[in-house]
Protein backbone atom coordinates (compact mmCIF):
# COMPACT_ATOMS: atom_id res chain seq x y z
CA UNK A 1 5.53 1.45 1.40
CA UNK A 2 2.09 1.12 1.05
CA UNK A 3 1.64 -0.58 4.27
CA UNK A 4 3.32 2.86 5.15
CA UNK A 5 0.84 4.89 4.28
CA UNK A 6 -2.16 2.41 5.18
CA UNK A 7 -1.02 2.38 8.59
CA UNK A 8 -0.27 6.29 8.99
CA UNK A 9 -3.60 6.87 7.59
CA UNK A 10 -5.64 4.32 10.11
CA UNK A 11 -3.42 6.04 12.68
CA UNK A 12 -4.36 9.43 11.85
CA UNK A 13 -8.33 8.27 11.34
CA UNK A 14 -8.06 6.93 14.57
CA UNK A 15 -6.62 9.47 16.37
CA UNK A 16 -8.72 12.12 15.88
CA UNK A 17 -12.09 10.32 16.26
CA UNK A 18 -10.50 9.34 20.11
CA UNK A 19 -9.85 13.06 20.20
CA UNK A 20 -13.02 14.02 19.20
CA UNK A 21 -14.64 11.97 21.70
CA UNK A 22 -12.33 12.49 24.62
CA UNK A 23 -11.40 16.45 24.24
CA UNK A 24 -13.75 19.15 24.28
CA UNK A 25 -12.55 22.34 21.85
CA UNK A 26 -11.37 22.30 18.60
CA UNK A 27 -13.69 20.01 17.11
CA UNK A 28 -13.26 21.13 13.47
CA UNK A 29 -9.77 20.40 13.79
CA UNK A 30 -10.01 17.15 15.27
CA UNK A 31 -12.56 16.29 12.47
CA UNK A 32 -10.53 17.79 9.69
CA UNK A 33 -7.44 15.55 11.00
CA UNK A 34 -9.92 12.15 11.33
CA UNK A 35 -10.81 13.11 7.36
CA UNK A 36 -6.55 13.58 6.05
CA UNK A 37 -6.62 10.43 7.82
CA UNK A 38 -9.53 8.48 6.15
CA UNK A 39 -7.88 9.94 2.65
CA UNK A 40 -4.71 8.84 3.40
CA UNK A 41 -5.91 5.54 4.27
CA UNK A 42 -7.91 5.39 1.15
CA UNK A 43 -4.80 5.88 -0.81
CA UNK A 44 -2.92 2.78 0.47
CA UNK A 45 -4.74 0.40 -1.60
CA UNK A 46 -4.03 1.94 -5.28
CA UNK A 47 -0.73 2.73 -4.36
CA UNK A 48 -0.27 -1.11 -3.43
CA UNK A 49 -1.92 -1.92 -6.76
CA UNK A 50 0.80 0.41 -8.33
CA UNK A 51 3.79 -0.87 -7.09
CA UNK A 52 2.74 -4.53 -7.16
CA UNK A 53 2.18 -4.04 -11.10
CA UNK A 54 5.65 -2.54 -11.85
CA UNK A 55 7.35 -5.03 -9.89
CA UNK A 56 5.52 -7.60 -11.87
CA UNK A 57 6.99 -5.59 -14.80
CA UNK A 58 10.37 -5.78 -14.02
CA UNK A 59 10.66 -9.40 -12.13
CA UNK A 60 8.55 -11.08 -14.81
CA UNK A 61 11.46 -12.10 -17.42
CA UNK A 62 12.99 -13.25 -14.44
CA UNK A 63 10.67 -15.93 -13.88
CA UNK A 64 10.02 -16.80 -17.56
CA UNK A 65 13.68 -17.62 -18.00
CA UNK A 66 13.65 -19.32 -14.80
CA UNK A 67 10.46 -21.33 -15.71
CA UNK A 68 11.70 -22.40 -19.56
CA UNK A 69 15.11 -23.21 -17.69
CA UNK A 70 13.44 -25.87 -15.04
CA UNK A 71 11.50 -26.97 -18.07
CA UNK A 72 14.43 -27.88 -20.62
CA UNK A 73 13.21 -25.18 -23.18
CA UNK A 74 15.84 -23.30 -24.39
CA UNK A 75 18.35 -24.83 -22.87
CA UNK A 76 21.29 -26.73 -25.03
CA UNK A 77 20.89 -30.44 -24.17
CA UNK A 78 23.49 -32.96 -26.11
């Protein structure tokens, strides 16, 4: 998802700074939409941060019993 929104963002950066270079007219608009880009750009990276840390959350037992299991711990060995 937050590739998602990094690549929508870069997109929409991108987009209006070829606009603004190409196009004459409208040049607040163009620079307003080059700015929602930059922002939404910007937002990619916490959003990755969030979702990588409540995925770590909820996959994390996972790999402790997994881990104590390839290790013998826990495990009933007679």
């Amino acid at each position: 998802m937050s590739i998602s929104v990094g690549i929508i963002g870069t997109l929409m950066l991108g987009g209006g700074m070829s606009l603004i270079m190409e196009f004459k007219g409208y040049f607040v608009i163009r620079i307003i939409l080059g700015v929602i880009g930059l922002i939404v750009a910007g937002i990619a990276y916490p959003l990755f941060k969030i979702i990588t840390e409540k995925e770590k959350k909820r996959i994390a037992p996972q790999i402790i019993e997994l881990s104590n299991e390839l290790r013998g711990i826990g495990t009933d060995k007679k």
